[in-house]
PDB file of N, CA and C in Angstrom:
ATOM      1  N   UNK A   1      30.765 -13.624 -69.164  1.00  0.00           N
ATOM      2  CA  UNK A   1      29.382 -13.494 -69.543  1.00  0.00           C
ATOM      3  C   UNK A   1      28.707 -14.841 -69.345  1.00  0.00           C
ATOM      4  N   UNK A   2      27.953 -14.915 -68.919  1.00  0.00           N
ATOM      5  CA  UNK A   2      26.234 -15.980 -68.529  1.00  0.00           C
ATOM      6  C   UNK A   2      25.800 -16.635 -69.350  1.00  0.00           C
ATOM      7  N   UNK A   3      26.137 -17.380 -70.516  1.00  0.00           N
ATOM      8  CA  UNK A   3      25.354 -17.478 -71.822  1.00  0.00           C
ATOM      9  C   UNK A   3      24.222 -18.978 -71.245  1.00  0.00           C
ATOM     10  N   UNK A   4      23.713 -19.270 -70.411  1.00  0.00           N
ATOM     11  CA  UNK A   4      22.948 -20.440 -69.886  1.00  0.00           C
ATOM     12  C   UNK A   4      21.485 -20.252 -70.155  1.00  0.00           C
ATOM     13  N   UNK A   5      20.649 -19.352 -70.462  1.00  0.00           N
ATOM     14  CA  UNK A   5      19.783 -19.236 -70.986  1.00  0.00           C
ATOM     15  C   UNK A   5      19.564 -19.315 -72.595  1.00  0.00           C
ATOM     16  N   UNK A   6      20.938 -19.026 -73.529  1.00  0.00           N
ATOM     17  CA  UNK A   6      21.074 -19.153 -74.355  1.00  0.00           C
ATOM     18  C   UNK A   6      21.250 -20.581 -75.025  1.00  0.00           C
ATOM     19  N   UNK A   7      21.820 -21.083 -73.937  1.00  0.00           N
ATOM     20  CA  UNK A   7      21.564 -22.765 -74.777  1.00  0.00           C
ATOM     21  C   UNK A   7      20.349 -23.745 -74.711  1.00  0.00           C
ATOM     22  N   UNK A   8      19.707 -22.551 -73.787  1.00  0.00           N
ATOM     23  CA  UNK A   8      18.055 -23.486 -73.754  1.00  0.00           C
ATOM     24  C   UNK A   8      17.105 -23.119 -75.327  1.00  0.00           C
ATOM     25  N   UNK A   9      18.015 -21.802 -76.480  1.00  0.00           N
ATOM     26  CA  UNK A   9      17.113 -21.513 -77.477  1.00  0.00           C
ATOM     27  C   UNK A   9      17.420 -22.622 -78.568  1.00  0.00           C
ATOM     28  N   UNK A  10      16.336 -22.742 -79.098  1.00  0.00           N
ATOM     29  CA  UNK A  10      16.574 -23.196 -79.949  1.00  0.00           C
ATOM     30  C   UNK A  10      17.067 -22.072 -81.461  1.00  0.00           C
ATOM     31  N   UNK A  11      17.783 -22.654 -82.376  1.00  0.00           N
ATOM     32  CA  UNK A  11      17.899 -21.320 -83.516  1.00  0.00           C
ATOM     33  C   UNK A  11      17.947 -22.029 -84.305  1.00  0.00           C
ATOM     34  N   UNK A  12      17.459 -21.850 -85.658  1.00  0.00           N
ATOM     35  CA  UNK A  12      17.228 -22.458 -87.069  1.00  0.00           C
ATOM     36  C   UNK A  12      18.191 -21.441 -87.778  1.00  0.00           C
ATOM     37  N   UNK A  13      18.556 -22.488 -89.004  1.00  0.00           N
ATOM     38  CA  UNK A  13      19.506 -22.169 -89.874  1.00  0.00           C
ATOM     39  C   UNK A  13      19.004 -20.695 -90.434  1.00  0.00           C
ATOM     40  N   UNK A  14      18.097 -20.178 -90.618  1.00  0.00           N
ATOM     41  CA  UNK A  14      17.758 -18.792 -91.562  1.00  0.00           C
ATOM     42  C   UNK A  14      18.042 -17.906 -90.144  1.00  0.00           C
ATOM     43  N   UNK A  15      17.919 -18.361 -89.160  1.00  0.00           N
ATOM     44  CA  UNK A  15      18.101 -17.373 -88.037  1.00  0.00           C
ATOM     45  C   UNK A  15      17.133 -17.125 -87.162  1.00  0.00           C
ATOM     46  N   UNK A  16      15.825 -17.533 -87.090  1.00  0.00           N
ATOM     47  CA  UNK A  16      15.557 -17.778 -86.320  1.00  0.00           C
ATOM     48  C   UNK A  16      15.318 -18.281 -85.233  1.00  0.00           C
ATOM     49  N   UNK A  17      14.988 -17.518 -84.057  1.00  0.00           N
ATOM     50  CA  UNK A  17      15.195 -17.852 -82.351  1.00  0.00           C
ATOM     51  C   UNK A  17      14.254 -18.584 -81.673  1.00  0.00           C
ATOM     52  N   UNK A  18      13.872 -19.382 -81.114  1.00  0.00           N
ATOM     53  CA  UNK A  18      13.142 -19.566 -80.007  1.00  0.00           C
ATOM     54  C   UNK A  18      13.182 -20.136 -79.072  1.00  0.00           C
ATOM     55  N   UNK A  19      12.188 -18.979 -77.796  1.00  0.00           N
ATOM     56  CA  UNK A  19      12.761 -19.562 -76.730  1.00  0.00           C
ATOM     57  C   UNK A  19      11.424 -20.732 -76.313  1.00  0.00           C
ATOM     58  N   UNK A  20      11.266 -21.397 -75.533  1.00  0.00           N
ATOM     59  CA  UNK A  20      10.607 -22.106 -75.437  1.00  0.00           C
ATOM     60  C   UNK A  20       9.991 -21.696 -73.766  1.00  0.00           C
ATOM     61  N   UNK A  21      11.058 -21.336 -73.134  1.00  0.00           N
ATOM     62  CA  UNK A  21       9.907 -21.017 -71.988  1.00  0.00           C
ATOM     63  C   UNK A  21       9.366 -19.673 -72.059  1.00  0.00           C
ATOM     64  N   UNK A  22       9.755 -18.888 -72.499  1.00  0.00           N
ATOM     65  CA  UNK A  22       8.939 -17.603 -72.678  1.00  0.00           C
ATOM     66  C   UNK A  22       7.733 -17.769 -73.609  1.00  0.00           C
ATOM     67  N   UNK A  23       8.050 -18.222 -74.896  1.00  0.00           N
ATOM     68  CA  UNK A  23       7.370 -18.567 -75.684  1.00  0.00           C
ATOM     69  C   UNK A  23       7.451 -17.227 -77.048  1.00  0.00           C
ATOM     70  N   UNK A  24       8.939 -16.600 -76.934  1.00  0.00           N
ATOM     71  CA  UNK A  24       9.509 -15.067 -77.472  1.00  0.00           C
ATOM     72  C   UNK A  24       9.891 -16.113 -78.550  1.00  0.00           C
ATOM     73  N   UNK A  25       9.997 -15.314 -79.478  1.00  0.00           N
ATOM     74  CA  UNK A  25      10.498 -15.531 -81.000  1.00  0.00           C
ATOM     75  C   UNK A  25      11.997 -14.323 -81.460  1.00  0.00           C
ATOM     76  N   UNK A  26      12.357 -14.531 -81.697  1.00  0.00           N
ATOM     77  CA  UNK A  26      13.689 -13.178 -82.466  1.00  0.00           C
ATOM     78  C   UNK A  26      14.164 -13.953 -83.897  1.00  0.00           C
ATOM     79  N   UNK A  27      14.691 -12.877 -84.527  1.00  0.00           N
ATOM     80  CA  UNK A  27      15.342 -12.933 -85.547  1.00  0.00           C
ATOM     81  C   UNK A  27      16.955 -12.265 -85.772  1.00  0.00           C
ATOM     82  N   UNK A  28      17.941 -13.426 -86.261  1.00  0.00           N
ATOM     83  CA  UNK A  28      18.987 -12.450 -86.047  1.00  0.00           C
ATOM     84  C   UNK A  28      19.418 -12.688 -88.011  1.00  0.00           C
ATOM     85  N   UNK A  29      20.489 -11.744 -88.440  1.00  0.00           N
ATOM     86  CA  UNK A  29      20.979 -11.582 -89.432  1.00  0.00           C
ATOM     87  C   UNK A  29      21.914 -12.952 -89.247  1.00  0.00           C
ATOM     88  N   UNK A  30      22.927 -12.427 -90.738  1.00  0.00           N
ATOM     89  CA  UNK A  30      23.509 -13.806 -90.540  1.00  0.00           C
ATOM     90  C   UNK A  30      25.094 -14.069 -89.912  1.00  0.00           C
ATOM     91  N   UNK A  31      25.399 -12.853 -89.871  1.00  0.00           N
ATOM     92  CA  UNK A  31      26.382 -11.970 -89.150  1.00  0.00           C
ATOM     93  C   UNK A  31      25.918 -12.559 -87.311  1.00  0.00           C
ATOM     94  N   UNK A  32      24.669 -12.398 -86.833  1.00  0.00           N
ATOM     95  CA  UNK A  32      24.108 -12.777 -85.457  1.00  0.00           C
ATOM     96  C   UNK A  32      24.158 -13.971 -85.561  1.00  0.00           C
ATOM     97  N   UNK A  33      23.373 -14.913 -86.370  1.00  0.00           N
ATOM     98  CA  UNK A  33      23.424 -16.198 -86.673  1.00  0.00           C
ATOM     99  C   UNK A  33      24.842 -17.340 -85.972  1.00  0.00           C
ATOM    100  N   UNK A  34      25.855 -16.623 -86.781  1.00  0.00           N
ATOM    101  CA  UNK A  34      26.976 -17.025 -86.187  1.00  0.00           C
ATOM    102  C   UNK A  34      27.575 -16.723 -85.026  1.00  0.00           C
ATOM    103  N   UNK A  35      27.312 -15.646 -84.801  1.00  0.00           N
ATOM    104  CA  UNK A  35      27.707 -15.150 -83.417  1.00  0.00           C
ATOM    105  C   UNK A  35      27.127 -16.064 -81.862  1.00  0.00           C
ATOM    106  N   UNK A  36      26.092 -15.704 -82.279  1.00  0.00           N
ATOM    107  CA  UNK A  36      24.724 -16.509 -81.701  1.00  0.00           C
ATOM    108  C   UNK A  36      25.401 -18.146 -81.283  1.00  0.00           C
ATOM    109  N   UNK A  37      25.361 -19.136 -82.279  1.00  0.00           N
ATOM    110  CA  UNK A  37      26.204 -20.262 -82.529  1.00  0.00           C
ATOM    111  C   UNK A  37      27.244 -20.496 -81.456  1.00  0.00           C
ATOM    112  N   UNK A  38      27.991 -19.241 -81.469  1.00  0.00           N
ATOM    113  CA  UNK A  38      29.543 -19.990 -80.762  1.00  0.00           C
ATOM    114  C   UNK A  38      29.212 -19.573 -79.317  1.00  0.00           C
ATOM    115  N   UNK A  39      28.577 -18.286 -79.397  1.00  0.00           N
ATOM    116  CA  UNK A  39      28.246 -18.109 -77.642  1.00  0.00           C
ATOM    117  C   UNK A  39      27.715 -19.286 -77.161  1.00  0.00           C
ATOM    118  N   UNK A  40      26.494 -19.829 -77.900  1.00  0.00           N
ATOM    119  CA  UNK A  40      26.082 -20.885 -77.616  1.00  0.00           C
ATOM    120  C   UNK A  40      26.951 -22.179 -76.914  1.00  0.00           C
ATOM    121  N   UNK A  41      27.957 -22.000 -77.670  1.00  0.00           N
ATOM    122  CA  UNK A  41      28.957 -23.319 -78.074  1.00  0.00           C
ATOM    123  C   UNK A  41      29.868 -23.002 -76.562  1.00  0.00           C
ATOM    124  N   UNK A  42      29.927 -21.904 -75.621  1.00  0.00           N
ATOM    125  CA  UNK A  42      30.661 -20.917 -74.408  1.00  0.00           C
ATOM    126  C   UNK A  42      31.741 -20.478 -75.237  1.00  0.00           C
ATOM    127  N   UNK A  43      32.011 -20.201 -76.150  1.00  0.00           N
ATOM    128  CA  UNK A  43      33.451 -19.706 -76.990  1.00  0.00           C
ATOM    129  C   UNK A  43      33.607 -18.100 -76.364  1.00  0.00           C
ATOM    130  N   UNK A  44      34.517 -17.786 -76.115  1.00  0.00           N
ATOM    131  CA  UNK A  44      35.167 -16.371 -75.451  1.00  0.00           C
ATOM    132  C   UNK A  44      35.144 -15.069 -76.695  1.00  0.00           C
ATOM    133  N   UNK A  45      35.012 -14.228 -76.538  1.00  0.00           N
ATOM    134  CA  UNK A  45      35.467 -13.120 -77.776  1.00  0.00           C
ATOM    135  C   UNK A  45      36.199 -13.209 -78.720  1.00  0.00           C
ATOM    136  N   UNK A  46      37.155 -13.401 -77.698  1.00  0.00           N
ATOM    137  CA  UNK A  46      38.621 -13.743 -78.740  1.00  0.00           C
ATOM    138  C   UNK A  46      38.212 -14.834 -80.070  1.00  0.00           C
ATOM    139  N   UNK A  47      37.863 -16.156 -79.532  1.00  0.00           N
ATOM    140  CA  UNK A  47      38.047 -16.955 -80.710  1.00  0.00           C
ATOM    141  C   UNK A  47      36.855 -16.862 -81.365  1.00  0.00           C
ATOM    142  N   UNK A  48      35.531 -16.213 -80.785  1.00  0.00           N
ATOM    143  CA  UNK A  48      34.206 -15.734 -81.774  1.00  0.00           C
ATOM    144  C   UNK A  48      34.690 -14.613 -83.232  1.00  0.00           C
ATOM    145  N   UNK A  49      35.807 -14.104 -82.121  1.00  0.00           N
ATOM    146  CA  UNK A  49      36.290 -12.746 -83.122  1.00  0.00           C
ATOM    147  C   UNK A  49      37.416 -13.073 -84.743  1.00  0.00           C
ATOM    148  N   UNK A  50      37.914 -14.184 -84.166  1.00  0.00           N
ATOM    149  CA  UNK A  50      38.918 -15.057 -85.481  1.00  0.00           C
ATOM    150  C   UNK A  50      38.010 -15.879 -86.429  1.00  0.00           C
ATOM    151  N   UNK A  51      37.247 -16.638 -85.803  1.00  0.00           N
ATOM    152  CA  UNK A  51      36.104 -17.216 -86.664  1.00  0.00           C
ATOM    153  C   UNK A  51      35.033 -16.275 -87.453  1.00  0.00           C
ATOM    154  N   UNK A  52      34.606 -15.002 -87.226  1.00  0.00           N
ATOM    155  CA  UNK A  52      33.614 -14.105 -87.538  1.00  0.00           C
ATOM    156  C   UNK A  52      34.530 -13.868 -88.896  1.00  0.00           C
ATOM    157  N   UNK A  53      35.850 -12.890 -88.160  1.00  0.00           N
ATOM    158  CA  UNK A  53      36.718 -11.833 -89.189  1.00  0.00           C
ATOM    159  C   UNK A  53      37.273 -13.285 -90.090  1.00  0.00           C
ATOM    160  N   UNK A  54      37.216 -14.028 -90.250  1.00  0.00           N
ATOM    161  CA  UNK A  54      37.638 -15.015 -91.328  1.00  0.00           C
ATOM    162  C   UNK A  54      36.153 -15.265 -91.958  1.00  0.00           C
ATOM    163  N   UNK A  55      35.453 -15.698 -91.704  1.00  0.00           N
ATOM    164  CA  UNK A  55      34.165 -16.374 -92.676  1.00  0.00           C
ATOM    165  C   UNK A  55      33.529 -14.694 -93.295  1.00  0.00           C
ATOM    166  N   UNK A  56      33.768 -13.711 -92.811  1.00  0.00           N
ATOM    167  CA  UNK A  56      33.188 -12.302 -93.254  1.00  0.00           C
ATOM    168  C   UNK A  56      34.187 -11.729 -93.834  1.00  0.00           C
ATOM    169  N   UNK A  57      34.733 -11.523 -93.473  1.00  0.00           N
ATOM    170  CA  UNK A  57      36.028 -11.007 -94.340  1.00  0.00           C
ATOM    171  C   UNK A  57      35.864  -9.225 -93.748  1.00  0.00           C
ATOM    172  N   UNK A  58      36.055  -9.463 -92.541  1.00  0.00           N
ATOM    173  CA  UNK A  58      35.555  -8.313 -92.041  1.00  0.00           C
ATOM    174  C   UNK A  58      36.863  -7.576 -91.239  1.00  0.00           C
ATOM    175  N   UNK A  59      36.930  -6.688 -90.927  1.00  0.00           N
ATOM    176  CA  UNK A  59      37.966  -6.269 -89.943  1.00  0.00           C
ATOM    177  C   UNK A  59      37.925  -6.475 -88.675  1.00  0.00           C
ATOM    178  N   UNK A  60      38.380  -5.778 -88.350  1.00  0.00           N
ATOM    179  CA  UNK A  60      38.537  -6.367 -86.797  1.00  0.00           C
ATOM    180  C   UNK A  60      37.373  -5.146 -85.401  1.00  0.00           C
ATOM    181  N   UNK A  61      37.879  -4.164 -86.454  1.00  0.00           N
ATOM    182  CA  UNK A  61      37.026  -2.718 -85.621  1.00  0.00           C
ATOM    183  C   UNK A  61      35.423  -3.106 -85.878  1.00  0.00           C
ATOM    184  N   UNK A  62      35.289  -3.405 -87.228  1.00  0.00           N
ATOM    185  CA  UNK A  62      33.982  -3.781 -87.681  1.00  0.00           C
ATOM    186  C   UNK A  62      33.115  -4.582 -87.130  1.00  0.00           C
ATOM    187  N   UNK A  63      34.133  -5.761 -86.175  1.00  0.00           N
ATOM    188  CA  UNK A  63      33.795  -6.518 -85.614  1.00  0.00           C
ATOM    189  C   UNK A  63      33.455  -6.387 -84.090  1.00  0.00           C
ATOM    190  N   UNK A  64      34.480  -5.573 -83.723  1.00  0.00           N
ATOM    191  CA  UNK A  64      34.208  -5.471 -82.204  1.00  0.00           C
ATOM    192  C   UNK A  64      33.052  -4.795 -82.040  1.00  0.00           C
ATOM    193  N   UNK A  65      32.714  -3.506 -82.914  1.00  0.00           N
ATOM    194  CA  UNK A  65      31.720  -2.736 -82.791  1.00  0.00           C
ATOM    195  C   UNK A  65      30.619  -3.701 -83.141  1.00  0.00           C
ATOM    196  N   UNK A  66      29.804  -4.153 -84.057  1.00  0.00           N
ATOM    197  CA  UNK A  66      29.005  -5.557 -84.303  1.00  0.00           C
ATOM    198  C   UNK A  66      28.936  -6.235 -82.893  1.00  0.00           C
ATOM    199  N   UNK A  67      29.913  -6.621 -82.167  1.00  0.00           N
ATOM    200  CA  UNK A  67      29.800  -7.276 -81.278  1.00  0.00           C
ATOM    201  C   UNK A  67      29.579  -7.433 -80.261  1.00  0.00           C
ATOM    202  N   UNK A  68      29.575  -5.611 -79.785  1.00  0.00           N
ATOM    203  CA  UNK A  68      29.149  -5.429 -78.337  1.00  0.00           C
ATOM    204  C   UNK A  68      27.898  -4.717 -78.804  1.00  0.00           C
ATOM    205  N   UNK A  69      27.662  -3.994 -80.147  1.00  0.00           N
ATOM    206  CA  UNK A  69      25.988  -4.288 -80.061  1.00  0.00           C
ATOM    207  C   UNK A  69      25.152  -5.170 -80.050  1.00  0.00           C
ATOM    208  N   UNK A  70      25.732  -6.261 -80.798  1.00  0.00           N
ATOM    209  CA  UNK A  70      24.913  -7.511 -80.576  1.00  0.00           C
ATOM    210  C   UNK A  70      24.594  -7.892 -78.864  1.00  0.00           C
ATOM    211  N   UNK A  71      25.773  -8.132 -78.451  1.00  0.00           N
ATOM    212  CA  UNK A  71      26.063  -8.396 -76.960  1.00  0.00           C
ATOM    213  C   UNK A  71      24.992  -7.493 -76.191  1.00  0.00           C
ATOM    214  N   UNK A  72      24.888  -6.245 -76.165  1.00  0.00           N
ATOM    215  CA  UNK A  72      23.954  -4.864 -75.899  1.00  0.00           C
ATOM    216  C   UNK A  72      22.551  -5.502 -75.943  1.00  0.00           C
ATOM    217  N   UNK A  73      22.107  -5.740 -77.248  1.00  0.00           N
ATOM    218  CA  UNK A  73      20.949  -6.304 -77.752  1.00  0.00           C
ATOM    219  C   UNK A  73      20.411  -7.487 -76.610  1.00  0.00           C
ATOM    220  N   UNK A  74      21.534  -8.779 -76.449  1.00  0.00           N
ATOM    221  CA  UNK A  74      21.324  -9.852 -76.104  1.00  0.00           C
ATOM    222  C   UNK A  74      20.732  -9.590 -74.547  1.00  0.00           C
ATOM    223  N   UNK A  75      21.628  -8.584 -73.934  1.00  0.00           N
ATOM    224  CA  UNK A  75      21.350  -8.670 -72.456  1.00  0.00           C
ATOM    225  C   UNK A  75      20.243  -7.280 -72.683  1.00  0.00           C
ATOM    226  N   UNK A  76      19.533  -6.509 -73.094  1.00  0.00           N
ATOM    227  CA  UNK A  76      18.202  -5.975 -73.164  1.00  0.00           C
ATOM    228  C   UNK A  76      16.962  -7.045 -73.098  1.00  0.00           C
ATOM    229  N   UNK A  77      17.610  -7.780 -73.646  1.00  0.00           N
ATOM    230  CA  UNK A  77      16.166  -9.060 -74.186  1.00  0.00           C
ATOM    231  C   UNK A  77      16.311 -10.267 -72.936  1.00  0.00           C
ATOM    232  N   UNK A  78      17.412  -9.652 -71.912  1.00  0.00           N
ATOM    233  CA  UNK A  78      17.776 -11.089 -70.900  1.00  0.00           C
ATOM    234  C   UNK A  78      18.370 -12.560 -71.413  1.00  0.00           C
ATOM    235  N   UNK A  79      18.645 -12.244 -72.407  1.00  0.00           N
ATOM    236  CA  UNK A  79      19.791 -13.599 -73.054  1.00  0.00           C
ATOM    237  C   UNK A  79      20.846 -13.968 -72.637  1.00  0.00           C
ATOM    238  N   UNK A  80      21.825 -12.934 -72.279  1.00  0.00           N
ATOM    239  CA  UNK A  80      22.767 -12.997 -71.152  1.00  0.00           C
ATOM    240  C   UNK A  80      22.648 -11.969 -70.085  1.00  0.00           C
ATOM    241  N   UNK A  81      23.647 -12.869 -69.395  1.00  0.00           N
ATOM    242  CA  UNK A  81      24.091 -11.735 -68.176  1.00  0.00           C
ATOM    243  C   UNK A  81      25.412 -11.465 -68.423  1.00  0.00           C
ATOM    244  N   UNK A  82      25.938 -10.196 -67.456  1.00  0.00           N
ATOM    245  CA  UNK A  82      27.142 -10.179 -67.296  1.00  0.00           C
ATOM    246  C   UNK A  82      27.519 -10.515 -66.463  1.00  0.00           C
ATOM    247  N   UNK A  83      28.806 -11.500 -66.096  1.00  0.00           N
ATOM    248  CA  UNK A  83      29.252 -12.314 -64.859  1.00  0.00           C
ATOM    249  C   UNK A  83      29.760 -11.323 -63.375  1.00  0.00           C
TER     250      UNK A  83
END
């Protein structure tokens, strides 16, 4: 996945997005927040998925599903691509 448009956003701690050349605003939860973060950071699934299911206390199904909607979301809005 493409995440190079994504490190041009800026994101504030409550979760909010912005992009600066569009001049688009988003809001993510805090569940996105973090997610958001490590893509940022180029982190792979895998280790987004150990860091998430530890600070949430979440499962793992809970997670994948969360994650390719988020992912879904991201590339509707052109945030990523797929490689």
């Amino acid at each position: 996945m493409k995440t190079d448009k994504m490190k041009q956003l800026a994101i504030s701690e409550n979760g909010f997005i912005f992009d600066p050349e569009t001049g688009y605003s988003y809001n993510v939860n805090e569940t996105g927040h973090a997610i958001f973060k490590l893509l940022q950071k180029g982190m792979d699934k895998e280790a987004i998925a150990e860091q998430v299911i530890a600070e949430f206390d979440i499962s793992k199904d809970h997670f994948d599903n969360d994650y390719e909607h988020f992912i879904q979301m991201l590339e509707a809005l052109d945030l990523v691509e797929e490689d």
